[in-house]
N, C-alpha and C. Protein backbone atom coordinates (compact mmCIF):
# COMPACT_ATOMS: atom_id res chain seq x y z
N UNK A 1 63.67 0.55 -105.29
CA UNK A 1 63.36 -0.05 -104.01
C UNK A 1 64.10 0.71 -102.92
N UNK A 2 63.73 1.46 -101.92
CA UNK A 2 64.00 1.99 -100.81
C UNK A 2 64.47 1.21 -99.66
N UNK A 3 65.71 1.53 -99.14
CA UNK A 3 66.32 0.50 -98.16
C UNK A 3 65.38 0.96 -96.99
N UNK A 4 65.46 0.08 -96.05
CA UNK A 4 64.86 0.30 -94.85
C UNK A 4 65.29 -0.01 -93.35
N UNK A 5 66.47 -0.24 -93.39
CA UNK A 5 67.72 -1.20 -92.72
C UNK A 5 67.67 -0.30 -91.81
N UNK A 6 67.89 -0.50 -90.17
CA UNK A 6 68.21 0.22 -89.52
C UNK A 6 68.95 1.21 -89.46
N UNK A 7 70.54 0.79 -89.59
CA UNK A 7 71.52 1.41 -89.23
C UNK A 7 72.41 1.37 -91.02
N UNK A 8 72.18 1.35 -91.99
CA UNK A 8 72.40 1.04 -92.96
C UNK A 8 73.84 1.66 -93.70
N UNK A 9 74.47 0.63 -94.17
CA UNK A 9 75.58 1.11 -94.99
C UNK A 9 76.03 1.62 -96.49
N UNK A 10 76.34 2.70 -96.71
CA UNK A 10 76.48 3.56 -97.63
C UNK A 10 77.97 3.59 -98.53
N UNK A 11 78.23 3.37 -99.41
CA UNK A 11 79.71 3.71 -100.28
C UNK A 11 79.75 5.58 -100.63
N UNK A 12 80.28 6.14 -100.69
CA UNK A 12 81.10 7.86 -100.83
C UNK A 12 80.67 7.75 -102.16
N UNK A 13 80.93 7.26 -102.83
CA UNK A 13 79.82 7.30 -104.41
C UNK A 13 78.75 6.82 -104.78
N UNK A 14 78.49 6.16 -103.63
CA UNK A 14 76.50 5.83 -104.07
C UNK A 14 75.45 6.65 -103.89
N UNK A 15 74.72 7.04 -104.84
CA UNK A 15 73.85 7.78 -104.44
C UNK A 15 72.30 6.68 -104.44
N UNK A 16 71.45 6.52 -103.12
CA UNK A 16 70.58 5.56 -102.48
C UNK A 16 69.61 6.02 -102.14
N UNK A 17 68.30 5.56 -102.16
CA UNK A 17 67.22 5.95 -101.17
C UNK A 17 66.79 4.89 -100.08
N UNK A 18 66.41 6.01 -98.50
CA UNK A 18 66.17 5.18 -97.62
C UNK A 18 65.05 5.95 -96.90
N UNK A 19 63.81 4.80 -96.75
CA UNK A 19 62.66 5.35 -96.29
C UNK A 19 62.37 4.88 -95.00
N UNK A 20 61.98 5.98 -94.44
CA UNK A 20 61.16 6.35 -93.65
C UNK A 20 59.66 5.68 -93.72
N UNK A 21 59.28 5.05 -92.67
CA UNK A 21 57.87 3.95 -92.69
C UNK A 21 57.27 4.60 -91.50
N UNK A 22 56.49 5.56 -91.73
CA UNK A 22 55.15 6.18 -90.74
C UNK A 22 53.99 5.08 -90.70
N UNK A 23 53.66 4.45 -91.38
CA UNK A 23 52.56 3.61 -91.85
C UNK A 23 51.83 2.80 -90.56
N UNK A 24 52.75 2.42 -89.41
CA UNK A 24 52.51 1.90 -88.48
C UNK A 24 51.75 2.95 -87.41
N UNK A 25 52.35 4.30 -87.16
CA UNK A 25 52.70 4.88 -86.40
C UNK A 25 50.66 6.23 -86.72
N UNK A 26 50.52 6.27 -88.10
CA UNK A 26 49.73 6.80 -88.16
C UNK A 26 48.30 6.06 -87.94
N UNK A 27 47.15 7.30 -87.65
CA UNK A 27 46.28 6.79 -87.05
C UNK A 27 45.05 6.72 -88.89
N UNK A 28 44.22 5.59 -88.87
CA UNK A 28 43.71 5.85 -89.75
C UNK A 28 43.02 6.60 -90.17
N UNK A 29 43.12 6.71 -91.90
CA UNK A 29 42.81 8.11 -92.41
C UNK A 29 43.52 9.10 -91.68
N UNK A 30 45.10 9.04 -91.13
CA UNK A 30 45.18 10.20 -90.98
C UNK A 30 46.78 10.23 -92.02
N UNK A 31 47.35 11.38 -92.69
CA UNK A 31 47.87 11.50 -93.77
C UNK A 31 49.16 12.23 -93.22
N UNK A 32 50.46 12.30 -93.85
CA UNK A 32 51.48 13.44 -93.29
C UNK A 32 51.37 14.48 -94.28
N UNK A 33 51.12 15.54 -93.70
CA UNK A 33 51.05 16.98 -94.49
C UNK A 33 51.82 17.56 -95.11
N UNK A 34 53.17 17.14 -93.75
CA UNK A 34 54.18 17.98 -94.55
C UNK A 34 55.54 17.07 -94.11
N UNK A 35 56.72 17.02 -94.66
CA UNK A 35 58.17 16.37 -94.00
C UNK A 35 59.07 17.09 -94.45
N UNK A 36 60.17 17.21 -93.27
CA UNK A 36 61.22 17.76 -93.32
C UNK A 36 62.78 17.02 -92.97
N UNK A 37 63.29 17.10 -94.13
CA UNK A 37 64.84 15.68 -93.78
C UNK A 37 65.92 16.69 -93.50
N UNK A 38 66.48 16.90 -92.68
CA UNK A 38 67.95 17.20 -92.21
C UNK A 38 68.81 16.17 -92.09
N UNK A 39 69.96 16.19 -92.46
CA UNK A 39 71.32 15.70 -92.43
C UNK A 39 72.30 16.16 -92.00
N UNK A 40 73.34 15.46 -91.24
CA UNK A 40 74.69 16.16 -90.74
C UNK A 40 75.67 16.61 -92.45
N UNK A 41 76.39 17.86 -91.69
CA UNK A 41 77.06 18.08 -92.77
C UNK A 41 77.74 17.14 -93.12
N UNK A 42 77.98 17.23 -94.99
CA UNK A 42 79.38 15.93 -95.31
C UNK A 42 78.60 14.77 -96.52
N UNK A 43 76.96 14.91 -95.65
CA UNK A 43 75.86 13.76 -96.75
C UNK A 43 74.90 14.87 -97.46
N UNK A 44 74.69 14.22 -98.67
CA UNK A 44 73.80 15.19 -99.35
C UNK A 44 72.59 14.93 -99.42
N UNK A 45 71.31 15.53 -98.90
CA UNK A 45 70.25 15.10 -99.73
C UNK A 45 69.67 15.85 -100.70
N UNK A 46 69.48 14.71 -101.51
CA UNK A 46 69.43 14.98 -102.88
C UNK A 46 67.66 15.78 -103.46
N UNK A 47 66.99 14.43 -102.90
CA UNK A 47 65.30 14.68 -102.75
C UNK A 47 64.67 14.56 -101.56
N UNK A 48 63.33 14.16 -101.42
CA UNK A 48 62.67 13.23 -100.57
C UNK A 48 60.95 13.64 -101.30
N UNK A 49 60.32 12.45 -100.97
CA UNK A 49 59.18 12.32 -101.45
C UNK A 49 57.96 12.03 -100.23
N UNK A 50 57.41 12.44 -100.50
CA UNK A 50 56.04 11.38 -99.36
C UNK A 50 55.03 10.58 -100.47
N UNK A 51 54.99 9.30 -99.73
CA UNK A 51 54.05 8.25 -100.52
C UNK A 51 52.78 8.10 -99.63
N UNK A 52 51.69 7.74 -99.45
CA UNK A 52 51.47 6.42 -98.61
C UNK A 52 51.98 6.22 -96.98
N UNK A 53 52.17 7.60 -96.54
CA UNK A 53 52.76 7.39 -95.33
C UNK A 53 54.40 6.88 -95.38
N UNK A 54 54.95 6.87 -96.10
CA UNK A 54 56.15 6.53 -96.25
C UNK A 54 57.30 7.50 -97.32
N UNK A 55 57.80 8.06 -96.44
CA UNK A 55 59.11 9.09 -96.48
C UNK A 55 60.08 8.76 -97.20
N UNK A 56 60.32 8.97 -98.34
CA UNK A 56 61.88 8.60 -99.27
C UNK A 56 62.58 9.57 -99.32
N UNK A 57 63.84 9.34 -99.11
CA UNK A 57 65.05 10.53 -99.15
C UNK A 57 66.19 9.89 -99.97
N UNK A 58 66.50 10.57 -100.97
CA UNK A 58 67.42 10.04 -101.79
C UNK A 58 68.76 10.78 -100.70
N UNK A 59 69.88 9.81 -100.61
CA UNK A 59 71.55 10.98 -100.11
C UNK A 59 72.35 10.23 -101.21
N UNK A 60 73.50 11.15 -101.14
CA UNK A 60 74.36 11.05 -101.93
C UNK A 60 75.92 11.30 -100.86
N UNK A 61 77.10 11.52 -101.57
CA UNK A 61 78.46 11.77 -100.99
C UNK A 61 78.38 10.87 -99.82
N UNK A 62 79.67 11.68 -98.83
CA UNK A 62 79.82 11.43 -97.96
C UNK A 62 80.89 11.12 -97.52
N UNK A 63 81.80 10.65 -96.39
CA UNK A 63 83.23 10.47 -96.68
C UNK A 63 83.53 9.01 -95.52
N UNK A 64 84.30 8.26 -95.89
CA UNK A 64 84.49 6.79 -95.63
C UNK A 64 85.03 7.05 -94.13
N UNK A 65 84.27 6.61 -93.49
CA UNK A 65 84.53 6.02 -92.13
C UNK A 65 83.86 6.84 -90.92
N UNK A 66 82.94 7.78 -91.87
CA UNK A 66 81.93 8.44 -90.72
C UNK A 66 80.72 8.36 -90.72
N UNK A 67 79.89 8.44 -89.41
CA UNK A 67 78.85 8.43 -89.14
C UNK A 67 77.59 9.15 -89.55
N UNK A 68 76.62 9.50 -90.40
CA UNK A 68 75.93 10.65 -90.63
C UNK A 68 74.60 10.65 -89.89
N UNK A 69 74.01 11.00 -89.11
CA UNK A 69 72.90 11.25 -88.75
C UNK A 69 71.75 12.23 -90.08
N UNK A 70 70.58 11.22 -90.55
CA UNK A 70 69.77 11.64 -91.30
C UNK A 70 68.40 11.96 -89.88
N UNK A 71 67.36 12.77 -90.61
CA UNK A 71 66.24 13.07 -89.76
C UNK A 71 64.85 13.53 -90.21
N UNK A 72 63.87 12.24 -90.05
CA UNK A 72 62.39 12.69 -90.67
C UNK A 72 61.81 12.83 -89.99
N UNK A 73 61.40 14.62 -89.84
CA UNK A 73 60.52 15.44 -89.07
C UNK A 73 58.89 15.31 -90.03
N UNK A 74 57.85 15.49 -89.33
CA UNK A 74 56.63 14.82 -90.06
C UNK A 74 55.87 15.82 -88.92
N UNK A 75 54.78 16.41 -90.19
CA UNK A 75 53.53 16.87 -89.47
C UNK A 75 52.81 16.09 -89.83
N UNK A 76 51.32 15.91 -88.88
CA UNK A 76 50.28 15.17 -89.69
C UNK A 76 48.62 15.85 -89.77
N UNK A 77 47.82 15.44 -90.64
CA UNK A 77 46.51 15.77 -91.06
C UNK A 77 46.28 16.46 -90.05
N UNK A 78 46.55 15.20 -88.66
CA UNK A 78 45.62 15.52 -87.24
C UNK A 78 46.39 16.25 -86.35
N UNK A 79 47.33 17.33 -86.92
CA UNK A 79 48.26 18.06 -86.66
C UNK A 79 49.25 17.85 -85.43
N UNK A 80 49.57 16.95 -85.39
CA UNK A 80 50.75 15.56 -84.36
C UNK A 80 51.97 15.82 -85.20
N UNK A 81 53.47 15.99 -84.51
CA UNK A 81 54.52 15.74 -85.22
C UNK A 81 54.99 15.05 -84.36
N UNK A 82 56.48 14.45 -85.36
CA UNK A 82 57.41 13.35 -84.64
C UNK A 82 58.39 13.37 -85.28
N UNK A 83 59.42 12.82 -85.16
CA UNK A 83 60.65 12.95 -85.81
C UNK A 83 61.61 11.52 -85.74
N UNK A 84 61.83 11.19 -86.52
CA UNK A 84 62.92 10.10 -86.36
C UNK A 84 63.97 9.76 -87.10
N UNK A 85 65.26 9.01 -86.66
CA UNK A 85 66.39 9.36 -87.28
C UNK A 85 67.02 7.93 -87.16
N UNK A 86 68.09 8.29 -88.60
CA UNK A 86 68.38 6.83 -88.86
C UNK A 86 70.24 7.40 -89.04
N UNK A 87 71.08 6.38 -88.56
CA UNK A 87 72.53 6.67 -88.98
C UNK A 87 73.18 5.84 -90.01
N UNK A 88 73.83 6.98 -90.54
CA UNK A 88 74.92 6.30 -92.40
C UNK A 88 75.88 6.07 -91.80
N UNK A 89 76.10 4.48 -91.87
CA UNK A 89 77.60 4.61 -92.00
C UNK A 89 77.82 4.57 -93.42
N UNK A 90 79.25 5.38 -93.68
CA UNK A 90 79.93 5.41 -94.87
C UNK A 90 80.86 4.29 -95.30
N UNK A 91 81.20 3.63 -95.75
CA UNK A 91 82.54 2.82 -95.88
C UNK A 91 82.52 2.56 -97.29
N UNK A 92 84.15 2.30 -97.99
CA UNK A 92 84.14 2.04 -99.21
C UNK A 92 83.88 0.73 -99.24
N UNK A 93 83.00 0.20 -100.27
CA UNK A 93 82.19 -1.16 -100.70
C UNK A 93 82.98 -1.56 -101.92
């Protein structure tokens, strides 16, 4: 199950997935072609998948008490991009 939490909190040894929901945003029948996840240094990503209009990025590491900026860049069918970004906090759990 993929978190979806805004601003969502992370432990330095969990490794989690948190998706990305295009589903609203796309127009019908229209598909994302391609995605691209950047992260600040410090978080790892591990994977990411496209479903269904919906972006999974597995992260991993990270270090307790900082902020990480993640980022899902998205082309689409109808050749439109967008980008949006979600922040880790880290803290030990």
């Amino acid at each position: 199950m993929s978190l979806t939490l805004q601003n969502p909190l992370k432990d330095p040894s969990a490794v989690l997935d948190y998706a990305f929901d295009w589903t609203d945003w796309l127009a019908t029948s229209e598909t994302i072609a391609n995605h691209t996840i950047t992260a600040d240094t410090g978080i790892v990503v591990d994977s990411s998948t496209e479903n269904a209009g919906i972006v999974t990025v597995w992260l991993s590491g990270g270090t307790a008490g900082i902020n990480y900026k993640v980022a899902c860049k998205i082309t689409t069918s109808a050749g439109r991009t967008d980008e949006r970004t979600i922040w880790i906090k880290v803290v030990e759990r």
